[in-house]
C-alpha atoms as a PDB file:
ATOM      1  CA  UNK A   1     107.180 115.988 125.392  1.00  0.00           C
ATOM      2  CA  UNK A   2     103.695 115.966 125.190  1.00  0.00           C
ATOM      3  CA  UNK A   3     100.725 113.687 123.834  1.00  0.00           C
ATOM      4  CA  UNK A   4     100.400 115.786 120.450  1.00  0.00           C
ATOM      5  CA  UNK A   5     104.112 115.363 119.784  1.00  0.00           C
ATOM      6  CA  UNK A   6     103.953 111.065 120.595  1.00  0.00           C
ATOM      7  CA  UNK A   7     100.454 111.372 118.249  1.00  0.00           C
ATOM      8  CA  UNK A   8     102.734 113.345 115.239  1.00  0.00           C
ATOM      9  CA  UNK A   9     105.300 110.304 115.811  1.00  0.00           C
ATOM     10  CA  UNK A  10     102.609 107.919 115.439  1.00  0.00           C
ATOM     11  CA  UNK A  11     101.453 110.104 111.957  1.00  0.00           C
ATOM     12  CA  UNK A  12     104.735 110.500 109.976  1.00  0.00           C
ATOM     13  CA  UNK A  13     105.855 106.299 111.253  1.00  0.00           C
ATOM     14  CA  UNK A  14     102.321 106.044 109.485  1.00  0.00           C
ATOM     15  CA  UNK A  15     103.171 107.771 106.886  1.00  0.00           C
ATOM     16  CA  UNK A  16     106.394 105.751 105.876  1.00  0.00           C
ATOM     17  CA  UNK A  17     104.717 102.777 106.407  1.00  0.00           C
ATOM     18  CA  UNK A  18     102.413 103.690 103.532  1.00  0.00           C
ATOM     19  CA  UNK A  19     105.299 104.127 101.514  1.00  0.00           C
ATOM     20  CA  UNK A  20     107.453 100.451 102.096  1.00  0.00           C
ATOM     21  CA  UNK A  21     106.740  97.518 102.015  1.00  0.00           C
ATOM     22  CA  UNK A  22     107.915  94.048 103.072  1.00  0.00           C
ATOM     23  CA  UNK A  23     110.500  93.540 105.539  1.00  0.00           C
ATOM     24  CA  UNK A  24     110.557  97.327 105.519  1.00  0.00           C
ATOM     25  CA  UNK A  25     106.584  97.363 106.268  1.00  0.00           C
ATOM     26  CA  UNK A  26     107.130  94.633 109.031  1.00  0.00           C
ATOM     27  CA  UNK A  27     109.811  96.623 110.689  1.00  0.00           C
ATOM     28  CA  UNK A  28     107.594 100.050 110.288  1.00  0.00           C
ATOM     29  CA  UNK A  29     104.502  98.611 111.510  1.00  0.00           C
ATOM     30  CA  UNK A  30     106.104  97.458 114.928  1.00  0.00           C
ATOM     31  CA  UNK A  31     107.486 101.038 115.328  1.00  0.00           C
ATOM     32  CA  UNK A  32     103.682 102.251 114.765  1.00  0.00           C
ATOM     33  CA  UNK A  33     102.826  99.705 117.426  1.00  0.00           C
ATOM     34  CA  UNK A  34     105.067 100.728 120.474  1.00  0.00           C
ATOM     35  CA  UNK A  35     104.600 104.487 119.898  1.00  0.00           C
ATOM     36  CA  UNK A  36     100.600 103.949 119.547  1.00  0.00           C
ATOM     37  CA  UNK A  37     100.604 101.483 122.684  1.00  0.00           C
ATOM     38  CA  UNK A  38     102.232 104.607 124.713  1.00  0.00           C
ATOM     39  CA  UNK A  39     100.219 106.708 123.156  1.00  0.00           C
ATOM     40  CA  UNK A  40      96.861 104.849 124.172  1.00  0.00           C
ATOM     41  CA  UNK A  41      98.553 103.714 127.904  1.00  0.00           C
ATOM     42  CA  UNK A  42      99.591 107.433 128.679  1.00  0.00           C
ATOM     43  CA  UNK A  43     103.149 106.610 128.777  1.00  0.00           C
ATOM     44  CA  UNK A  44     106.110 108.065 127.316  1.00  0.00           C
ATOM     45  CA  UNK A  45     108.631 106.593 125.397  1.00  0.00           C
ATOM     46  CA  UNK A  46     112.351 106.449 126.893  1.00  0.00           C
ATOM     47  CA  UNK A  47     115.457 107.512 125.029  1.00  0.00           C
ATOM     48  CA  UNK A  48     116.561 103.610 124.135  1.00  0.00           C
ATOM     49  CA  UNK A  49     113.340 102.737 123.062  1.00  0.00           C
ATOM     50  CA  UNK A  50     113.325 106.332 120.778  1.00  0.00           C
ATOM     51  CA  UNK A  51     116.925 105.816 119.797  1.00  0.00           C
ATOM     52  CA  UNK A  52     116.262 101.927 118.563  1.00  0.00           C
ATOM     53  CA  UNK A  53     113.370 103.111 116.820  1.00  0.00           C
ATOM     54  CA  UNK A  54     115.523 105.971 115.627  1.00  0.00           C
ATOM     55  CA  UNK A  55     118.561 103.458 114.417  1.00  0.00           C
ATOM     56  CA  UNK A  56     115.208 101.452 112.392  1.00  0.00           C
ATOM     57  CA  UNK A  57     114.541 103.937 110.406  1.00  0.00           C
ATOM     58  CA  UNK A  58     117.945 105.122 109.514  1.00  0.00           C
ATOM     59  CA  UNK A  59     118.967 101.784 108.406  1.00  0.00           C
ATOM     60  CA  UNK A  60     115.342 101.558 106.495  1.00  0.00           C
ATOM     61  CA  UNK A  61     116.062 105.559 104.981  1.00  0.00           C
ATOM     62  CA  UNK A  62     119.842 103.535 103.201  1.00  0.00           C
ATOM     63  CA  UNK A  63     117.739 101.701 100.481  1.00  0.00           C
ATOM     64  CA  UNK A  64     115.214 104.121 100.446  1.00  0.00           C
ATOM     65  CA  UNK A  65     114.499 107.053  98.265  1.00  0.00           C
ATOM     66  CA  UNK A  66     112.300 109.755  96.674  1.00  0.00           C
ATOM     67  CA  UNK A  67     109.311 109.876  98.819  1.00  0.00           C
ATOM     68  CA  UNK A  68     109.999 106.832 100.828  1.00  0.00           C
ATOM     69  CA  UNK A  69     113.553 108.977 101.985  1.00  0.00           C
ATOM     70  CA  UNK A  70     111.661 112.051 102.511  1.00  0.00           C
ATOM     71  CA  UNK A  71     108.428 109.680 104.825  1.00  0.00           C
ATOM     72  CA  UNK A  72     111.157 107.768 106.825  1.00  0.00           C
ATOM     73  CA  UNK A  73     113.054 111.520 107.329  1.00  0.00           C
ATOM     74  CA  UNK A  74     109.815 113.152 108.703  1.00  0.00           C
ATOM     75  CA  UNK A  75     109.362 110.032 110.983  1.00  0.00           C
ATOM     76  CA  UNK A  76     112.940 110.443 112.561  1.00  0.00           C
ATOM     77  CA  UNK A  77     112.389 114.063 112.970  1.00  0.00           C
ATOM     78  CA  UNK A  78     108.907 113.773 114.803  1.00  0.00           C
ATOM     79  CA  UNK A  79     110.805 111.126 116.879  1.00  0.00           C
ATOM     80  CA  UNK A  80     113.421 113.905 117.409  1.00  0.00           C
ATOM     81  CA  UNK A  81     111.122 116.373 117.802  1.00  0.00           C
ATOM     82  CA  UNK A  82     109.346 114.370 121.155  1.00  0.00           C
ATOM     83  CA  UNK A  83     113.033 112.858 122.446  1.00  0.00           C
ATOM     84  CA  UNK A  84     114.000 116.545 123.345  1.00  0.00           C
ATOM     85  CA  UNK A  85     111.189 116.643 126.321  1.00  0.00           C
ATOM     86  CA  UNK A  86     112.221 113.532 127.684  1.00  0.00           C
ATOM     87  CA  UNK A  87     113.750 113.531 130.784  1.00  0.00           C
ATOM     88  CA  UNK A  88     116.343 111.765 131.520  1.00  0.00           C
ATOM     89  CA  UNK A  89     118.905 112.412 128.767  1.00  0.00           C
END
């Protein structure tokens, strides 16, 4: 887990947020918000907040698809990606 990981997390929920919108972009944005608040504060994200943002996007990716499915996919694996180096699991 490291700062470049939380910043790719930050890039891809970016990403997907480009590619929604309402409720969807509401939902998105507030992900964007908690993982760019740790990423500013130096903290790191813990496996319920990663797994509720996780479970957001998954039931965002069910009436999504094309490149919206693909965005929202990239954003769950970057979260993936950054889980595996927190401790604790």
């Amino acid at each position: 887990m490291s700062a470049s990981e939380l910043e790719a997390v930050v890039e891809r929920l970016r990403t997907a947020h480009e590619h929604v919108d309402g409720d969807a972009e509401e939902r998105i944005e507030g992900l964007v918000g908690k993982a760019e608040s740790a990423l500013e504060d130096g903290r790191t994200l813990d496996h319920g907040a990663l797994a509720r943002m996780t479970r957001t996007l998954s039931e965002l990716a069910e009436d999504a698809d094309g490149e919206t499915a693909e965005a929202i996919e990239a954003a769950k694996d970057a979260i993936s990606s950054y889980r595996e180096g927190v401790p604790g699991a």
